[in-house]
C-alpha atoms as a PDB file:
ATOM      1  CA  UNK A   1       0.000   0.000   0.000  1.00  0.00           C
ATOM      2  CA  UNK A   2       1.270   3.744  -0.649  1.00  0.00           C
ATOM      3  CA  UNK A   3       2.300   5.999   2.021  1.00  0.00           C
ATOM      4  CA  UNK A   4      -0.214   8.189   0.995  1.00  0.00           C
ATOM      5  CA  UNK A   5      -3.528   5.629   0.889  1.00  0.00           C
ATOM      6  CA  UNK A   6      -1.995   4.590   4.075  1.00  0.00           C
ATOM      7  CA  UNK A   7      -1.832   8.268   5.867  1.00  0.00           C
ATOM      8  CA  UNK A   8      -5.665   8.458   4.560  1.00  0.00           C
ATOM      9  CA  UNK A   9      -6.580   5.012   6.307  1.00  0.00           C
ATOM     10  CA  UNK A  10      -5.084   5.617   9.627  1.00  0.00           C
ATOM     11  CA  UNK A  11      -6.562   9.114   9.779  1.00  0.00           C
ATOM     12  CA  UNK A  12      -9.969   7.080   9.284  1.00  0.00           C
ATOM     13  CA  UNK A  13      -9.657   4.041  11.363  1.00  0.00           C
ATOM     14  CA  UNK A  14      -7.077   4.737  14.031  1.00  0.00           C
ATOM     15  CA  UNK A  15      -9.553   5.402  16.909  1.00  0.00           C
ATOM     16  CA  UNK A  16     -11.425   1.865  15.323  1.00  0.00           C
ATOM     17  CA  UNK A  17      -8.021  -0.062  15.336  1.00  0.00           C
ATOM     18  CA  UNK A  18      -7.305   0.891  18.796  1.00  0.00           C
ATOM     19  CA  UNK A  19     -10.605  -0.583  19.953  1.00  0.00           C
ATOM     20  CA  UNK A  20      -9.622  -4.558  20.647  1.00  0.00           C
ATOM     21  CA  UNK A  21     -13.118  -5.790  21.313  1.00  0.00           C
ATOM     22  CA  UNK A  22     -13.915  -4.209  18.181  1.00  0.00           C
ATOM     23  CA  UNK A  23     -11.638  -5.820  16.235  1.00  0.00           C
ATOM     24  CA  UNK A  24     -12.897  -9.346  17.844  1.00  0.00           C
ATOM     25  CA  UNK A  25     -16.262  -8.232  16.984  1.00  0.00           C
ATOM     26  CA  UNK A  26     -15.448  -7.298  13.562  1.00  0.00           C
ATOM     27  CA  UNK A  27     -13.600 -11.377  13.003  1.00  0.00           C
ATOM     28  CA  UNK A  28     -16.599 -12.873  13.923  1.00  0.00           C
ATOM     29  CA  UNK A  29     -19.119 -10.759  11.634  1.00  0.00           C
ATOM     30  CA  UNK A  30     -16.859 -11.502   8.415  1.00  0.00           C
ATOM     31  CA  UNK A  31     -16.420 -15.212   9.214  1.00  0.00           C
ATOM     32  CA  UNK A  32     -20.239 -15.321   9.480  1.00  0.00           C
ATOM     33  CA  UNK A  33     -20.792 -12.969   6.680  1.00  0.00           C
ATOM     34  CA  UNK A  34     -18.499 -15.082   4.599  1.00  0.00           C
ATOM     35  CA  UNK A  35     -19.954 -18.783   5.264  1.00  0.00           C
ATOM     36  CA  UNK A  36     -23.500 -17.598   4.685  1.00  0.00           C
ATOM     37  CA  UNK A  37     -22.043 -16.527   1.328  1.00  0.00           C
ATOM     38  CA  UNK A  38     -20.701 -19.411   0.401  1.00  0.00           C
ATOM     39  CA  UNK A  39     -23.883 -21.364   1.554  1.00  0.00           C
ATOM     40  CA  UNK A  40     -26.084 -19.371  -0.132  1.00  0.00           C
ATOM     41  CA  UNK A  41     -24.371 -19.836  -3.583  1.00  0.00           C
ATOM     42  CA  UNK A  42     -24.671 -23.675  -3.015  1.00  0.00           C
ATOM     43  CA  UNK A  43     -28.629 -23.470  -2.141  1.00  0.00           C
ATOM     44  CA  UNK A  44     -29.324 -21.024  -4.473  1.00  0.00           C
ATOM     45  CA  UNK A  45     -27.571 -23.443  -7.434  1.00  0.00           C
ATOM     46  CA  UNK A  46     -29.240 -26.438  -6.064  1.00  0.00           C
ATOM     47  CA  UNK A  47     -32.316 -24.832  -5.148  1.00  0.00           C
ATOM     48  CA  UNK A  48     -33.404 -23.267  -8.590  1.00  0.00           C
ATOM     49  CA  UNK A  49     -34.316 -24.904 -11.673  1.00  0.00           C
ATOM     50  CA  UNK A  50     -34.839 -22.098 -14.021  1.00  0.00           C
ATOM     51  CA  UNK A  51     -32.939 -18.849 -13.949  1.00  0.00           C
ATOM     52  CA  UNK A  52     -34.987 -16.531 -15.705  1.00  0.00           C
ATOM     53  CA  UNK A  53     -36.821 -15.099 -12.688  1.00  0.00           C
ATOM     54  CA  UNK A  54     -36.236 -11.894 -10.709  1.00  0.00           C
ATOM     55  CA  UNK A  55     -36.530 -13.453  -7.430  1.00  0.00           C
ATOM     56  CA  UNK A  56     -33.470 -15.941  -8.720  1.00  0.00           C
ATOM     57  CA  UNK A  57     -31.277 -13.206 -10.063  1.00  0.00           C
ATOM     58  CA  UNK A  58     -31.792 -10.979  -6.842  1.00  0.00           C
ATOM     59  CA  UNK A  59     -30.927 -13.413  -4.194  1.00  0.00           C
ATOM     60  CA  UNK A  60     -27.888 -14.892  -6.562  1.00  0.00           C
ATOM     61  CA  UNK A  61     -26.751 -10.997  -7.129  1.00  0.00           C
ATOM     62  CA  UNK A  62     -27.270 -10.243  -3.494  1.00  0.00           C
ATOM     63  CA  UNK A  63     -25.206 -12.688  -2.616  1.00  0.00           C
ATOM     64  CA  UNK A  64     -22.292 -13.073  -4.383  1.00  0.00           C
ATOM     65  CA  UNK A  65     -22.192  -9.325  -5.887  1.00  0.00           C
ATOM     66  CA  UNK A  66     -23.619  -7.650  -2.245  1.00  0.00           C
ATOM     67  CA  UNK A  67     -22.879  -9.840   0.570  1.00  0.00           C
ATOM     68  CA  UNK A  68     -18.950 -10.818  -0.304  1.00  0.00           C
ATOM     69  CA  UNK A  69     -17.841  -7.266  -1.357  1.00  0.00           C
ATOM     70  CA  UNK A  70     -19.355  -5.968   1.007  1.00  0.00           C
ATOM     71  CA  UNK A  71     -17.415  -8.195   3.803  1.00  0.00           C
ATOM     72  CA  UNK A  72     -14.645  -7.897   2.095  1.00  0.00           C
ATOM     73  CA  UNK A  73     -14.416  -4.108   0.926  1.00  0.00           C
ATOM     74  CA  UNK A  74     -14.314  -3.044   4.729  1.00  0.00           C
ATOM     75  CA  UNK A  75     -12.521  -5.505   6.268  1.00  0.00           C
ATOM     76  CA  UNK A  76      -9.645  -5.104   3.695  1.00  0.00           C
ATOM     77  CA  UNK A  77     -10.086  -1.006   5.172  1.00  0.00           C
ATOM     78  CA  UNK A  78     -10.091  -2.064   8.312  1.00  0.00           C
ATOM     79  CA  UNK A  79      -6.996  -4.325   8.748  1.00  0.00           C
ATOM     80  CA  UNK A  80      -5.043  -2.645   5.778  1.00  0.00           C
ATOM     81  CA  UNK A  81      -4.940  -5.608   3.788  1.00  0.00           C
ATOM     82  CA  UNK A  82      -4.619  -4.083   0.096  1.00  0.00           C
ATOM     83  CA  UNK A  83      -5.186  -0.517  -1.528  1.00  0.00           C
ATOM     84  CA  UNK A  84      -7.445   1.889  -0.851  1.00  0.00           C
ATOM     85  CA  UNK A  85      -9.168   2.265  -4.082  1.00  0.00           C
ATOM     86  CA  UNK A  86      -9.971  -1.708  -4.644  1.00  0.00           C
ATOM     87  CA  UNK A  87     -11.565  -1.545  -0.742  1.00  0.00           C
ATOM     88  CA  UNK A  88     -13.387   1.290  -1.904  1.00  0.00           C
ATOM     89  CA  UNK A  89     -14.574  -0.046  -4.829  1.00  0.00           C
ATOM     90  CA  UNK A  90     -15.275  -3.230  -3.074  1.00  0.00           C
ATOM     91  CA  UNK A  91     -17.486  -2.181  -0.153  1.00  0.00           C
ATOM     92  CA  UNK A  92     -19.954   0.343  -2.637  1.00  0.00           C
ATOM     93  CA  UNK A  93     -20.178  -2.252  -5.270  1.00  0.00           C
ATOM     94  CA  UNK A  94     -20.977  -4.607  -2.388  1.00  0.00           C
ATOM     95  CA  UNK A  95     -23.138  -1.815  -0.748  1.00  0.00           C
ATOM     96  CA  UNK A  96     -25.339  -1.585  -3.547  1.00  0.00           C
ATOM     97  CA  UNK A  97     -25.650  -5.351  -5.030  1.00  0.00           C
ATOM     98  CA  UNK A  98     -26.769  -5.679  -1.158  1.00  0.00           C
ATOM     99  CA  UNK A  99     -28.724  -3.076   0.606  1.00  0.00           C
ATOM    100  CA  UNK A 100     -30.827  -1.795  -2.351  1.00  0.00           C
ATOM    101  CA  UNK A 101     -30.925  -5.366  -3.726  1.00  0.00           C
ATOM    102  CA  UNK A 102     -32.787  -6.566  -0.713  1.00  0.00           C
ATOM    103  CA  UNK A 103     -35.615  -4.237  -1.316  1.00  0.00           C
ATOM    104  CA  UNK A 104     -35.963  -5.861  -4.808  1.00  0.00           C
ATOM    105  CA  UNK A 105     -35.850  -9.285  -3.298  1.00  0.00           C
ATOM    106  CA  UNK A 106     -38.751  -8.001  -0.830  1.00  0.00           C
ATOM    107  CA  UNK A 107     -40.014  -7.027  -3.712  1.00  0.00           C
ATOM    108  CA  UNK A 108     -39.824 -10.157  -5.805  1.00  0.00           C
ATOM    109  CA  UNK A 109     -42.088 -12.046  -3.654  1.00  0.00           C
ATOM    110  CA  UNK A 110     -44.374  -9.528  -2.769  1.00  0.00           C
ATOM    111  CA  UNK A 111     -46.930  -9.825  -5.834  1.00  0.00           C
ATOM    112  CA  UNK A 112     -47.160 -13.558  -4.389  1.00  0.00           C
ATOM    113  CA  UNK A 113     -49.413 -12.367  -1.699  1.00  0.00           C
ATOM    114  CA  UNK A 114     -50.790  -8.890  -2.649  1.00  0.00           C
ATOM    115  CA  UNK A 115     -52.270  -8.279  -5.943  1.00  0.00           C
ATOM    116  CA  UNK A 116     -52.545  -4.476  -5.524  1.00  0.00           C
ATOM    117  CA  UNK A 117     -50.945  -3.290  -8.583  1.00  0.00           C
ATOM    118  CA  UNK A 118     -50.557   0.591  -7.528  1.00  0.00           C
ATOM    119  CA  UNK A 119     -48.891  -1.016  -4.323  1.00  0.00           C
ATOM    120  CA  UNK A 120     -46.600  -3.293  -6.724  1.00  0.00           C
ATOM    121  CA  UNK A 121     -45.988   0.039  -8.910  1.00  0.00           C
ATOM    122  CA  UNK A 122     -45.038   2.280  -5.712  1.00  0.00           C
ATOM    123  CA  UNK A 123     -42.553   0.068  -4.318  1.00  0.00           C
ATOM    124  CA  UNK A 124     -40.967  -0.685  -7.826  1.00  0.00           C
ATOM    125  CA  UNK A 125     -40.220   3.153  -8.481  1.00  0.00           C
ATOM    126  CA  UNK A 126     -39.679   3.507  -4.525  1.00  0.00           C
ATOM    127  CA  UNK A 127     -36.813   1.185  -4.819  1.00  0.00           C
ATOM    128  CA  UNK A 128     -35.285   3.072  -8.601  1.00  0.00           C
ATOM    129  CA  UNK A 129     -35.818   6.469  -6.552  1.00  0.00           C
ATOM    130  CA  UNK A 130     -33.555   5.248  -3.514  1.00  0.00           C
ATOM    131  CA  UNK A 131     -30.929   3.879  -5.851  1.00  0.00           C
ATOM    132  CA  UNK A 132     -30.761   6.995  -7.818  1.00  0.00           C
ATOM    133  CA  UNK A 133     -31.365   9.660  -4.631  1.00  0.00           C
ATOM    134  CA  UNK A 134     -29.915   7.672  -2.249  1.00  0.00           C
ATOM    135  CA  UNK A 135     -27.187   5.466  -3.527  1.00  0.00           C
ATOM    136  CA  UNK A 136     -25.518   7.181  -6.341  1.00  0.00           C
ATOM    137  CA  UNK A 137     -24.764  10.202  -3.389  1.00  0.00           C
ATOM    138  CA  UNK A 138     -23.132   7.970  -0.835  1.00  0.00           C
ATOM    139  CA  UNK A 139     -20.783   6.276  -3.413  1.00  0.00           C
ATOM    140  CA  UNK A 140     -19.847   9.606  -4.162  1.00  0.00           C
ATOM    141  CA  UNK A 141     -19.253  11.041  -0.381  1.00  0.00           C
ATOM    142  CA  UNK A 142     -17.778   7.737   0.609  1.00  0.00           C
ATOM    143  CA  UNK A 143     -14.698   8.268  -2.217  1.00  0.00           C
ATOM    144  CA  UNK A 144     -14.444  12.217  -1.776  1.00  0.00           C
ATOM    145  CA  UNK A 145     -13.921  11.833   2.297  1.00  0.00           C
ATOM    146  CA  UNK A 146     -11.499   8.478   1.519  1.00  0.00           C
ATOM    147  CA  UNK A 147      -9.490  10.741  -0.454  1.00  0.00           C
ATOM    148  CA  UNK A 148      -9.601  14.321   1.274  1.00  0.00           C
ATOM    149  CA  UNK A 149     -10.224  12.989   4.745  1.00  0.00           C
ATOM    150  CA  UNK A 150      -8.689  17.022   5.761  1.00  0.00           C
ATOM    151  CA  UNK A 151     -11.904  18.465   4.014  1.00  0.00           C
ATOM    152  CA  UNK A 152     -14.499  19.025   6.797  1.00  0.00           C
ATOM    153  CA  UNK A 153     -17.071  19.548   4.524  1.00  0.00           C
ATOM    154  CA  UNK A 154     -16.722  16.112   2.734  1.00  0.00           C
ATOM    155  CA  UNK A 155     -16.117  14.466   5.977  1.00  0.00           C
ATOM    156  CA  UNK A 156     -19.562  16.159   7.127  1.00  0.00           C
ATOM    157  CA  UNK A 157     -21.434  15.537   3.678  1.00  0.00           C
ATOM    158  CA  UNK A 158     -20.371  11.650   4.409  1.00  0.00           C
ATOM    159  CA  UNK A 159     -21.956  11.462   7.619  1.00  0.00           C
ATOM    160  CA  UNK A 160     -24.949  13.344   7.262  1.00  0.00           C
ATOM    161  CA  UNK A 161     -25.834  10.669   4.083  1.00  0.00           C
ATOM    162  CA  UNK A 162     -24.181   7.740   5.676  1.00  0.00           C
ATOM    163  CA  UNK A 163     -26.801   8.424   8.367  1.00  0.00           C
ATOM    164  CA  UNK A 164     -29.700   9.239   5.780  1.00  0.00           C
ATOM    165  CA  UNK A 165     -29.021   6.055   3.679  1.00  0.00           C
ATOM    166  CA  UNK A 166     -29.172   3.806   6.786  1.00  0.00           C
ATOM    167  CA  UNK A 167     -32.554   5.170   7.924  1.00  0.00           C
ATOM    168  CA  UNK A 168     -33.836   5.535   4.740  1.00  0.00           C
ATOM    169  CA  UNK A 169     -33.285   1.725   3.479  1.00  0.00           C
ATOM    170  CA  UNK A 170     -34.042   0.819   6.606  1.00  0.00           C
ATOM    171  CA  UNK A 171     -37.605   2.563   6.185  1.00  0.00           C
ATOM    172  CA  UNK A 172     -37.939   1.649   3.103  1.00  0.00           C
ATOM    173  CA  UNK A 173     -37.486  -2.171   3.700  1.00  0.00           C
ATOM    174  CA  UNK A 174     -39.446  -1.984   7.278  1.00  0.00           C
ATOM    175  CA  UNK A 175     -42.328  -0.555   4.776  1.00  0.00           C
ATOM    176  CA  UNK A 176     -42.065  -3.536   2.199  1.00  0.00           C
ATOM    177  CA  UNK A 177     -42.101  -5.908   4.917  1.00  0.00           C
ATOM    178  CA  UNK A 178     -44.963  -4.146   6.954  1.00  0.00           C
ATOM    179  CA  UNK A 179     -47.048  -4.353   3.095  1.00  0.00           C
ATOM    180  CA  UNK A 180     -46.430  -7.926   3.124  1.00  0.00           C
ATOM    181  CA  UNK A 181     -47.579  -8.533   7.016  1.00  0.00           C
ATOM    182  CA  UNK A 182     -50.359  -6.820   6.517  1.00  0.00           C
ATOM    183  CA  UNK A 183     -51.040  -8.731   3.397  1.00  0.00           C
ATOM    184  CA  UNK A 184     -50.418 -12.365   5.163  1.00  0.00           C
ATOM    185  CA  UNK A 185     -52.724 -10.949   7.984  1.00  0.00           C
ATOM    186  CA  UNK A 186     -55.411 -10.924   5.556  1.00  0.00           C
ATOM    187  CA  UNK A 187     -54.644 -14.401   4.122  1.00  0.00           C
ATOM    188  CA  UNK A 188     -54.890 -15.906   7.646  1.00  0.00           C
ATOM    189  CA  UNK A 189     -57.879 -14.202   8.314  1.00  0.00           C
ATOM    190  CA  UNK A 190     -59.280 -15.457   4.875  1.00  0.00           C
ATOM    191  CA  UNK A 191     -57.666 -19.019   5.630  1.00  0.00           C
ATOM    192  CA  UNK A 192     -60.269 -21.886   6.767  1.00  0.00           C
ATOM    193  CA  UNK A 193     -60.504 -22.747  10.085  1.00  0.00           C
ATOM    194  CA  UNK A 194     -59.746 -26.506   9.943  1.00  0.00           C
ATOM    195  CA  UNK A 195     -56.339 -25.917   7.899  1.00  0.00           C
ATOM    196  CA  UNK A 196     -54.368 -24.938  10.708  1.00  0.00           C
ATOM    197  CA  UNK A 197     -51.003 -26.075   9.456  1.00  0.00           C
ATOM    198  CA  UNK A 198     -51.319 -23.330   6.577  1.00  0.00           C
ATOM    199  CA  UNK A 199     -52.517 -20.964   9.120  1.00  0.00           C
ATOM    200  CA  UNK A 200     -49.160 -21.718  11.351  1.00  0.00           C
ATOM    201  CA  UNK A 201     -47.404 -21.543   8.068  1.00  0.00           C
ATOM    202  CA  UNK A 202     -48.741 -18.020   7.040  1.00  0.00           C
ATOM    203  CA  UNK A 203     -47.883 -16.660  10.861  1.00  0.00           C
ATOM    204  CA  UNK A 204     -44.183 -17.702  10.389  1.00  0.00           C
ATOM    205  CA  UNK A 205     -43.877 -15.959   7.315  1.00  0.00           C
ATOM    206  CA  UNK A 206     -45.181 -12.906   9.777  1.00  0.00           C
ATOM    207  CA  UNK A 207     -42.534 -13.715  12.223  1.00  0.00           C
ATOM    208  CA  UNK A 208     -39.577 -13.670   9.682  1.00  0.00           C
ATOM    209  CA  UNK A 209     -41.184 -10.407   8.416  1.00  0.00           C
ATOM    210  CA  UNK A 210     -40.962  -9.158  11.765  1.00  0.00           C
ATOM    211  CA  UNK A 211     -37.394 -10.229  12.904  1.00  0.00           C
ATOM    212  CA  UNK A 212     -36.121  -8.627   9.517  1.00  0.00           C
ATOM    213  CA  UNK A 213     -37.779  -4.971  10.798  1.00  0.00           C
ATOM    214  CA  UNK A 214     -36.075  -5.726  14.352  1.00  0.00           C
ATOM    215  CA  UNK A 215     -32.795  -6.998  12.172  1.00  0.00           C
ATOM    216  CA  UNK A 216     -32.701  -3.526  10.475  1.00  0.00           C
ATOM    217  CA  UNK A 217     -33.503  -1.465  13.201  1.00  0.00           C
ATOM    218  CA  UNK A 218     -30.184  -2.845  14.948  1.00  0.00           C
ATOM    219  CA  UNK A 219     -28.449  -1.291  12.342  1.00  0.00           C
ATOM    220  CA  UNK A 220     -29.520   2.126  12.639  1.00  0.00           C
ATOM    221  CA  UNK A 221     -29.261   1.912  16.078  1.00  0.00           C
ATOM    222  CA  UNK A 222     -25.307   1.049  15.797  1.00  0.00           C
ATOM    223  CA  UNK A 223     -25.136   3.760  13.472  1.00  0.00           C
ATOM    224  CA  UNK A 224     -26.556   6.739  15.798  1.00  0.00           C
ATOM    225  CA  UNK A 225     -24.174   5.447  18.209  1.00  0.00           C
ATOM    226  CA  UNK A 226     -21.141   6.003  16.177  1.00  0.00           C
ATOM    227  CA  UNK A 227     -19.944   2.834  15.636  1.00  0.00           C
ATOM    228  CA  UNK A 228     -19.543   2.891  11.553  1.00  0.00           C
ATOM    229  CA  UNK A 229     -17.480   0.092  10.652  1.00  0.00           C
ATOM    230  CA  UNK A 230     -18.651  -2.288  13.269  1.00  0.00           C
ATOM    231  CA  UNK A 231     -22.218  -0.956  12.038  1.00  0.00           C
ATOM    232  CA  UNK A 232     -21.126  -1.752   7.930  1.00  0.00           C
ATOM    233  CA  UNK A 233     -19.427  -5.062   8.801  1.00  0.00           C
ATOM    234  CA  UNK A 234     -22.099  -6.097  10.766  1.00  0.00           C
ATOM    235  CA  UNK A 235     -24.583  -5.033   8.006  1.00  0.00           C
ATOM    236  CA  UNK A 236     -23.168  -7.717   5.843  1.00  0.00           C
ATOM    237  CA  UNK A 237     -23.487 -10.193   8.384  1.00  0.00           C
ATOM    238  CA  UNK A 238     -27.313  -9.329   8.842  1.00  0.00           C
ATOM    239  CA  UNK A 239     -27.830  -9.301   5.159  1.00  0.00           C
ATOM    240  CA  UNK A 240     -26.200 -12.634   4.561  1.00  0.00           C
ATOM    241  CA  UNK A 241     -28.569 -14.125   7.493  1.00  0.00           C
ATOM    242  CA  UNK A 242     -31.460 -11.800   5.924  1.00  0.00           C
ATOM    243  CA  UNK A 243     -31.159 -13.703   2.510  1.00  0.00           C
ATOM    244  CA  UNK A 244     -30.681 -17.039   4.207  1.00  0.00           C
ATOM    245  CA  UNK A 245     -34.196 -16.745   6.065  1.00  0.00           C
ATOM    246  CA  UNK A 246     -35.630 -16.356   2.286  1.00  0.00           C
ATOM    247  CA  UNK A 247     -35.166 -19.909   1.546  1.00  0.00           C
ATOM    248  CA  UNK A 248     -37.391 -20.503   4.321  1.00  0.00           C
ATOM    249  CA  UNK A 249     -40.277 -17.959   2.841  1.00  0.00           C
ATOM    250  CA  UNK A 250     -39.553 -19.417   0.043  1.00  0.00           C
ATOM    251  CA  UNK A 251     -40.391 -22.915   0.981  1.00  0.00           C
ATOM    252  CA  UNK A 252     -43.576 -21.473   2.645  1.00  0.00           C
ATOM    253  CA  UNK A 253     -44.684 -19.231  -0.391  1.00  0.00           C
ATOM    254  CA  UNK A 254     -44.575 -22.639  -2.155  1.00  0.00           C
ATOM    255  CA  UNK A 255     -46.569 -24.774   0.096  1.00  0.00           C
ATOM    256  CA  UNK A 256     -49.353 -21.972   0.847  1.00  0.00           C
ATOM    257  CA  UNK A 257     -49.598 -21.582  -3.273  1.00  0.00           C
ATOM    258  CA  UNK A 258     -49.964 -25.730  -3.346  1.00  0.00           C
ATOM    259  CA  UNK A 259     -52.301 -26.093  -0.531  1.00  0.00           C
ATOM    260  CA  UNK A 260     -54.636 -23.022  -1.991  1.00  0.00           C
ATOM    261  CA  UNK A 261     -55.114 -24.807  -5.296  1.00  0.00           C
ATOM    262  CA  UNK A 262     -55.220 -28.644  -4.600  1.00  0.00           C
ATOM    263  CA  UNK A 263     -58.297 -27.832  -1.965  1.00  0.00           C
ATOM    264  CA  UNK A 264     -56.561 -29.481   0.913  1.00  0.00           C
ATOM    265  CA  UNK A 265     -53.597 -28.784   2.956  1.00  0.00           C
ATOM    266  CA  UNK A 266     -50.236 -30.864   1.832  1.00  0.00           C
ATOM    267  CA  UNK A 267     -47.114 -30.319   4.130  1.00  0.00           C
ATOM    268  CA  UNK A 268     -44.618 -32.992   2.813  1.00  0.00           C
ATOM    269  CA  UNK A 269     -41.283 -32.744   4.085  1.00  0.00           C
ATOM    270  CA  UNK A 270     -42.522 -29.888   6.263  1.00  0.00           C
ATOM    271  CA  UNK A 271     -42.453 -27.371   2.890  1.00  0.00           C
ATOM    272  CA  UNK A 272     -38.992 -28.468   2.146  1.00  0.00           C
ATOM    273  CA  UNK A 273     -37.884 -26.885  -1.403  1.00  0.00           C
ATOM    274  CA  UNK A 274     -36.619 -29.859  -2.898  1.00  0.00           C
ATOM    275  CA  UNK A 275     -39.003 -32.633  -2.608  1.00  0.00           C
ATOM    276  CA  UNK A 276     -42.247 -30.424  -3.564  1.00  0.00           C
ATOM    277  CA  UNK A 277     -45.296 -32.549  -5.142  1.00  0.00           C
ATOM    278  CA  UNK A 278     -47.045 -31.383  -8.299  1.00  0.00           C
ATOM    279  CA  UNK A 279     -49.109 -28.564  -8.186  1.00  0.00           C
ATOM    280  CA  UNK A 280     -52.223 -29.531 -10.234  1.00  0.00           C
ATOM    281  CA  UNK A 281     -53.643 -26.146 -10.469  1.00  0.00           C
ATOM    282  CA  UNK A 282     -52.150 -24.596 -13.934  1.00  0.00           C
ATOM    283  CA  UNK A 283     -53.146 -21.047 -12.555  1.00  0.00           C
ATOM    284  CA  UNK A 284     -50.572 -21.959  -9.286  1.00  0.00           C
ATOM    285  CA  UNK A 285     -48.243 -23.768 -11.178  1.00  0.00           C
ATOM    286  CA  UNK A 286     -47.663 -20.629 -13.557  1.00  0.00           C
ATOM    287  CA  UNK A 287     -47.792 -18.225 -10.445  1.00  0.00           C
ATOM    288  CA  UNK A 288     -44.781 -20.551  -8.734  1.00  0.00           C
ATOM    289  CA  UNK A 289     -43.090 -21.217 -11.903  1.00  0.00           C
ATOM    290  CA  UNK A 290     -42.436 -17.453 -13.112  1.00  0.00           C
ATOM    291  CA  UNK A 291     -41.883 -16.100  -9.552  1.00  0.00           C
ATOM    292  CA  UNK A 292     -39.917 -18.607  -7.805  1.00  0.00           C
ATOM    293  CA  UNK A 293     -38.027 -20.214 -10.638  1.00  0.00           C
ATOM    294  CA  UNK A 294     -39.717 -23.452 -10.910  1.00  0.00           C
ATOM    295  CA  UNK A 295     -38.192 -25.174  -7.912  1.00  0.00           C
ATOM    296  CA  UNK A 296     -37.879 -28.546  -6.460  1.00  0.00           C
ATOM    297  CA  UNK A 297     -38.783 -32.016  -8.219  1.00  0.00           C
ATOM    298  CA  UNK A 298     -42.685 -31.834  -9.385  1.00  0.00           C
ATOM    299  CA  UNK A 299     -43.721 -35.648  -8.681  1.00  0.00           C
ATOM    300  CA  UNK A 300     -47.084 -36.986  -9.680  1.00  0.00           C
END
């Protein structure tokens, strides 16, 4: 590393560095960030059988695109493993395959239980507005104060969107995620009384909903305390565990969709992924197929 990229790193992470539990902290949220990774590329290429679906290409992009760089942009900053430009370029190329990414994930599945299509249409050009508003300005701020960490006003510019970007995405998911509770909450209120395995099933998919809000929350609380790169590795970590927990939506989505159009509940291998029996409704088989990628084995 130059002497110069390395004058700009310590003037930005020397009161981090000195902080040991931090750095413990900080070896535990990559290792986790990291494995998650690499498990979610293996379920995601097992998982999917067709790969011409948003909802495949968001959690694959997430993953290996959002989640990795992301771990690895920072932590590269932190422990001044490599220049400062690739870190950079690293942690906002992971930043935005992640963070925005997961509100197109939300989104993905969301048409699966809301057919509002002015709801669908507001939280598609929510999500381009953030990216454009939103993201484009901290990529900016986050290279200007790497690179003139003596200018106040960049180094003020940074924070004040460093702490809008966090609340915003973190509003802007809660939102998503409070559309499709509210959305399940009428499904189990529509549900019949004797299927109460799909009823269970449709207040789990509540719970996850729930636990990502709480999830995201955490973040912008570590951010308002000050603690930014334990708060951005730590994001990555979240995120990775975030897209993990869609498999298991996922798995629900499809069993809900199966027990709807075959008239009676069917919970093989407790909504398992792979070992899914054939849908005989063409209406849910099409639904399924084009939003979820056509998974598992369709037996007769």
């Amino acid at each position: 590393m130059s002497g110069s990229d390395e004058q700009i790193l310590t003037s930005r992470l020397e009161h981090a560095r000195a902080n040991k539990p931090l750095k413990y902290a900080i070896i535990v949220f990559v290792a986790i960030a990291l494995y998650n990774a690499c498990e979610l590329l293996v379920l995601i290429t097992l998982t999917f059988r067709r790969y011409r679906t948003l909802y495949f290409w968001a959690l694959l992009t997430s993953t290996m695109l959002g989640v990795i760089p992301a771990t690895l942009g920072p932590m590269m900053q932190y422990f001044d493993l490599g220049p400062l430009w690739l870190a950079l370029v690293l942690s906002n190329v992971g930043f935005v395959m992640m963070v925005p990414n997961q509100s197109v994930v939300l989104y993905s599945r969301l048409h699966l239980v809301s057919q509002s299509t002015r709801m669908l249409s507001f939280v598609r050009w929510l999500i381009v507005f953030s990216l454009v508003a939103i993201a484009i300005p901290t990529i900016v701020l986050d290279f200007g104060w790497s690179y003139i960490p003596e200018s106040a006003e960049w180094k003020l510019a940074f924070d004040v969107i460093e702490r809008i970007q966090v609340t915003w995405f973190t509003v802007q998911e809660c939102f998503i995620s409070a559309v499709y509770i509210w959305e399940t909450v009428r499904l189990i209120k529509l549900s019949p009384e004797q299927d109460k395995r799909r009823t269970l099933v449709l207040y789990e998919l509540f719970a996850i909903n729930v636990t990502f809000i709480i999830m995201d929350l955490s973040l912008v609380i570590i951010e308002y305390l000050g603690y930014y790169f334990a708060q951005i590795i730590l994001k990555a970590a979240v995120y990775s565990i975030k897209l993990k927990m869609e498999f298991a939506v996922l798995g629900m989505l499809v069993s809900i969709v199966h027990s709807h159009s075959s008239g009676r509940p069917s919970w093989q291998a407790d909504c398992t992924m792979i070992d899914i029996p054939r849908i005989r409704d063409p209406n849910a088989v099409s639904l399924v197929s084009s939003s979820l990628g056509d998974l598992g084995n369709t037996q007769s």
